[in-house]
C-alpha atoms as a PDB file:
ATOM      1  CA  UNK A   1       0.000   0.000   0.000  1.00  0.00           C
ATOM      2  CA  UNK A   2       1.186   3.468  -0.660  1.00  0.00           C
ATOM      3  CA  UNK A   3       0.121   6.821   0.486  1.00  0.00           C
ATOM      4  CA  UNK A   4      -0.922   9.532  -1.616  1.00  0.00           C
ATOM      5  CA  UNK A   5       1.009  12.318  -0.956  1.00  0.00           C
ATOM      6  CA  UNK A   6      -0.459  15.915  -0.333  1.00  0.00           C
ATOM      7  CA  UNK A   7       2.106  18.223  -1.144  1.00  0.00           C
ATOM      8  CA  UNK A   8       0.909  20.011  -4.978  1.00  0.00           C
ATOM      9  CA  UNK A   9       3.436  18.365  -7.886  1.00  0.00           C
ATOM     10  CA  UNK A  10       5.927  21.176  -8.245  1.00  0.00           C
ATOM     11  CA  UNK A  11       5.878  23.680 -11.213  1.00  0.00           C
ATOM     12  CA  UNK A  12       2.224  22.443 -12.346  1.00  0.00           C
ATOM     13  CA  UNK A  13       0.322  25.816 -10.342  1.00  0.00           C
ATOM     14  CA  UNK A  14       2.990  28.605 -10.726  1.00  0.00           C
ATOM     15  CA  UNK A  15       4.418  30.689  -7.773  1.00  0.00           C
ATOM     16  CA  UNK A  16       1.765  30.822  -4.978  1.00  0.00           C
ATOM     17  CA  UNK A  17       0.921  34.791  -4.852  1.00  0.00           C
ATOM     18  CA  UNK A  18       1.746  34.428  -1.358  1.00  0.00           C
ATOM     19  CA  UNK A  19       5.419  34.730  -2.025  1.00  0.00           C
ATOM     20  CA  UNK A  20       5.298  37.383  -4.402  1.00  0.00           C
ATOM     21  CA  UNK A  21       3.613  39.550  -1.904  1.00  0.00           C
ATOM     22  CA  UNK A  22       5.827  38.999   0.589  1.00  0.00           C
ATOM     23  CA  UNK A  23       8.976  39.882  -1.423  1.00  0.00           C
ATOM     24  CA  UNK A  24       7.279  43.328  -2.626  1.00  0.00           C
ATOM     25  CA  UNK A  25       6.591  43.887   1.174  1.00  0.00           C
ATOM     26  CA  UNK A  26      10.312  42.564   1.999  1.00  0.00           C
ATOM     27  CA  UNK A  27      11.719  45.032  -0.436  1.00  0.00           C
ATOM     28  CA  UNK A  28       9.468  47.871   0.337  1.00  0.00           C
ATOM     29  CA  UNK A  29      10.576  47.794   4.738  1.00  0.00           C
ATOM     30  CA  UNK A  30      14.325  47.688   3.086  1.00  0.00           C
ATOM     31  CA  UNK A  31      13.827  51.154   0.730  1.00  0.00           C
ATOM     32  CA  UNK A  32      11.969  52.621   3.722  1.00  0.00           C
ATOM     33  CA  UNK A  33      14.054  51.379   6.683  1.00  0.00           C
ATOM     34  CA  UNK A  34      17.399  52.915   4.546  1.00  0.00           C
ATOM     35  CA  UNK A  35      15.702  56.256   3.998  1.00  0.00           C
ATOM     36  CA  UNK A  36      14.898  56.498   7.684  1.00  0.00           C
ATOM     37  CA  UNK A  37      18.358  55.499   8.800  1.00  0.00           C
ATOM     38  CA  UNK A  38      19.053  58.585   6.194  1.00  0.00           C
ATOM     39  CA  UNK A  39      17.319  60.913   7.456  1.00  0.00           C
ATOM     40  CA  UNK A  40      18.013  60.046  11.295  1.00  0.00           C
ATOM     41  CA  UNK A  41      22.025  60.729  10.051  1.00  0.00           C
ATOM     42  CA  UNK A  42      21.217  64.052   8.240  1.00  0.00           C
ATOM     43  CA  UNK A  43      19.691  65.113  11.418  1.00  0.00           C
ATOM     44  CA  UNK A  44      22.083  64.171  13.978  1.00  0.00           C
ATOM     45  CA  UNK A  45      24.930  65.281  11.532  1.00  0.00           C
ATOM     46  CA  UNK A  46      23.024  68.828  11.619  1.00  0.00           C
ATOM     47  CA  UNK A  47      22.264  68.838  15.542  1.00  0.00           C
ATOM     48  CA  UNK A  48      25.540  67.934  16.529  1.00  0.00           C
ATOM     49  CA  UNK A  49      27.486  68.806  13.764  1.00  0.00           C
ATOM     50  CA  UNK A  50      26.352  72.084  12.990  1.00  0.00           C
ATOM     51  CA  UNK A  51      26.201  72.927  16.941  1.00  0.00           C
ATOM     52  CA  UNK A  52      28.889  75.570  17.775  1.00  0.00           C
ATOM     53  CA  UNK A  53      28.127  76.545  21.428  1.00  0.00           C
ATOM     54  CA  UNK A  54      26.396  74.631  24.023  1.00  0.00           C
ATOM     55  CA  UNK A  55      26.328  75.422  27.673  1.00  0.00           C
ATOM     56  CA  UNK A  56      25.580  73.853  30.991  1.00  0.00           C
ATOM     57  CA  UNK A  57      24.135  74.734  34.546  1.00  0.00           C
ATOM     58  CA  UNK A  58      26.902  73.923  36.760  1.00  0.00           C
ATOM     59  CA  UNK A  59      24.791  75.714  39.734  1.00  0.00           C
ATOM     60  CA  UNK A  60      22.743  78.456  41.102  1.00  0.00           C
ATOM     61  CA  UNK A  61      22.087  81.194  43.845  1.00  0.00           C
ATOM     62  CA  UNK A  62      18.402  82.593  44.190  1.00  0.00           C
ATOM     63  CA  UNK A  63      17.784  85.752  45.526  1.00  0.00           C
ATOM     64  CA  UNK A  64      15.305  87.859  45.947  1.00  0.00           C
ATOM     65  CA  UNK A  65      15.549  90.210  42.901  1.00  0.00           C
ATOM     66  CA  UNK A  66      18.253  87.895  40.897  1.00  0.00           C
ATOM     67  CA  UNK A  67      19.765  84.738  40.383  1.00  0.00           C
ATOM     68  CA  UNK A  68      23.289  83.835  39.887  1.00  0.00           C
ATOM     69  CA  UNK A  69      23.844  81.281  37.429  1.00  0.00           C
ATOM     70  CA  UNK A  70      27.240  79.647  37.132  1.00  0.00           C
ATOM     71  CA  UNK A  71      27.404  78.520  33.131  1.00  0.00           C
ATOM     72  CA  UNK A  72      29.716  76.298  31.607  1.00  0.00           C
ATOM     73  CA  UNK A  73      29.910  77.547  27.519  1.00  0.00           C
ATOM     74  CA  UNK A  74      31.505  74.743  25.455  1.00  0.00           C
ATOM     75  CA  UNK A  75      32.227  76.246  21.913  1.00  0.00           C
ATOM     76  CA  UNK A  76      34.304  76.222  18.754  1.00  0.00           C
ATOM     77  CA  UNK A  77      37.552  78.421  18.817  1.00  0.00           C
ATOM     78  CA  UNK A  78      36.421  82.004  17.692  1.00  0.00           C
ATOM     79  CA  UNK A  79      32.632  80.924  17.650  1.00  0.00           C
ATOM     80  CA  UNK A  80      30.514  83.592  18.890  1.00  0.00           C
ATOM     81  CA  UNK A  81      26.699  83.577  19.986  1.00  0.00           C
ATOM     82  CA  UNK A  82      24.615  83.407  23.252  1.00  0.00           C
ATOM     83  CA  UNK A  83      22.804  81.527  25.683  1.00  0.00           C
ATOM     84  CA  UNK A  84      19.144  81.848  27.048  1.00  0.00           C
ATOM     85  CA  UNK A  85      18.397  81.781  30.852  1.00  0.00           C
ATOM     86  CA  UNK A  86      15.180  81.912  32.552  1.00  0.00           C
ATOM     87  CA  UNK A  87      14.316  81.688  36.094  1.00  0.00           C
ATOM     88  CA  UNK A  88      10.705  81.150  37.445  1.00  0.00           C
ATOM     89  CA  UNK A  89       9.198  81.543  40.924  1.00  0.00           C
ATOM     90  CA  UNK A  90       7.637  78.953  43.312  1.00  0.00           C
ATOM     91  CA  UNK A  91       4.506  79.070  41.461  1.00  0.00           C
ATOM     92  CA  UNK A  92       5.805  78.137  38.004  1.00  0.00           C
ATOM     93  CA  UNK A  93       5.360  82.235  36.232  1.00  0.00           C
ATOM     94  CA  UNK A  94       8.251  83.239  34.769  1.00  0.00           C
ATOM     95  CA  UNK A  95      10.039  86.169  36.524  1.00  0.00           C
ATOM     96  CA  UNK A  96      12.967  86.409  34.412  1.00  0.00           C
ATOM     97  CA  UNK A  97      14.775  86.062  31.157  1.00  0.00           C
ATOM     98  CA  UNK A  98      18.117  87.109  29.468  1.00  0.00           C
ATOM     99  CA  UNK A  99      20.755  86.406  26.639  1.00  0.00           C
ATOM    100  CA  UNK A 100      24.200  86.333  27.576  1.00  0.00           C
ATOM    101  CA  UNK A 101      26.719  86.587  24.985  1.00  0.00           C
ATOM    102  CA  UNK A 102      30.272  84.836  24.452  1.00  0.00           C
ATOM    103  CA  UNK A 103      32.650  85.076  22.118  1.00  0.00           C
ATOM    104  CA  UNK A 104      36.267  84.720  21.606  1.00  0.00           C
ATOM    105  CA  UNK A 105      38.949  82.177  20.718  1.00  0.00           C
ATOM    106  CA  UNK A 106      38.864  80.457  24.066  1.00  0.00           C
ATOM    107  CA  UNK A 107      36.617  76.690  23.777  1.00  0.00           C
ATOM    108  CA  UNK A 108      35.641  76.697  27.214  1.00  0.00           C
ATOM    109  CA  UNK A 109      34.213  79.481  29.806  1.00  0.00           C
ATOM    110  CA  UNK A 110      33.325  78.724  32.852  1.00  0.00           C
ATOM    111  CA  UNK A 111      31.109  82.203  33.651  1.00  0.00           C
ATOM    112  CA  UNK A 112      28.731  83.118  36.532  1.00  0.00           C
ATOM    113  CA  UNK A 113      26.297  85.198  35.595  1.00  0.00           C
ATOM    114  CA  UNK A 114      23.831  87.282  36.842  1.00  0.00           C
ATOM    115  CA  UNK A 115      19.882  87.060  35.752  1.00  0.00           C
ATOM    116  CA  UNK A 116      17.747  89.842  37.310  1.00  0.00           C
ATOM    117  CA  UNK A 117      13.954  88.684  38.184  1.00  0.00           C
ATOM    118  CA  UNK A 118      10.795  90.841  38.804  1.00  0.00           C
ATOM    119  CA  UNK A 119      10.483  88.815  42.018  1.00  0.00           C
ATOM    120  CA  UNK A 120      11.663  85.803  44.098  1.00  0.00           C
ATOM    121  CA  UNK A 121      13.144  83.419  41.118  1.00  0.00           C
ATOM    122  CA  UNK A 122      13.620  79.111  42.122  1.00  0.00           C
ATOM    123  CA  UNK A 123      15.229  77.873  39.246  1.00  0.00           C
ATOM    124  CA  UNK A 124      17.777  78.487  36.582  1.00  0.00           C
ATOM    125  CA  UNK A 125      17.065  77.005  33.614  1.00  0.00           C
ATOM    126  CA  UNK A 126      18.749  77.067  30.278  1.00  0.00           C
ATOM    127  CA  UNK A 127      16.565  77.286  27.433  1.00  0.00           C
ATOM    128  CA  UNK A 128      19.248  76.765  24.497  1.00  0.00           C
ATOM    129  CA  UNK A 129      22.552  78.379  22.942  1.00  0.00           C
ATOM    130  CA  UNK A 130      23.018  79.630  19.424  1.00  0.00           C
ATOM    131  CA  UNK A 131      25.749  80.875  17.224  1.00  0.00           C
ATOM    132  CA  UNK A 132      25.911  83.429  15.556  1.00  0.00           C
END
């Protein structure tokens, strides 16, 4: 006795449409998965790349009519731009902003500055650096 087998006789049907669907789909995640690792590159090349200055809040001293801010400027050698501060009061209103500039051939400052407030300021916060 034999048993019939149940597996199609190959070549008679053609390519099951199955498989050609998958390989469109296969080949359409590859185009789109290298144009998003493309574009992810072009923007971190232009965020960190392009960046000039950057700073950092090393610390800070609240008083009651200003807040001094101790900054920490990383930049390019003869870069020039400024930095954004803010300071807001217990309540979360703002009660102060200012630019500070720097410019010059030195890479690093280490600066503290001071950001006058319309009233009793909590925080220092740095809201971004940009080159000019």
């Amino acid at each position: 006795m034999s048993t019939a087998s149940t597996r199609l006789p190959e070549g008679r049907y053609g390519r099951p449409s199955d498989a050609r669907a998958d390989r469109r789909l296969k080949v359409a995640g590859a185009v789109l998965g290298a144009v998003l690792l493309a574009l992810i590159g072009y923007f971190a090349y232009h965020y960190v790349g392009q960046n000039k200055i950057s700073a950092e809040v090393i610390e800070f001293d609240a008083g009651e009519n200003a807040v001094k801010v101790h900054l920490e400027v990383r930049k390019d050698a003869g870069a020039s731009g400024y930095c954004t501060l803010r300071s807001q009061a217990e309540n979360g209103a703002e009660v102060g902003r200012a630019d500070f500039r720097f410019d010059g051939d030195a890479t690093r400052v280490d600066k503290v500055v001071t950001l006058r407030t319309t009233s009793q300021g909590t925080t220092a916060e740095l809201l971004g650096c940009h080159a000019d």
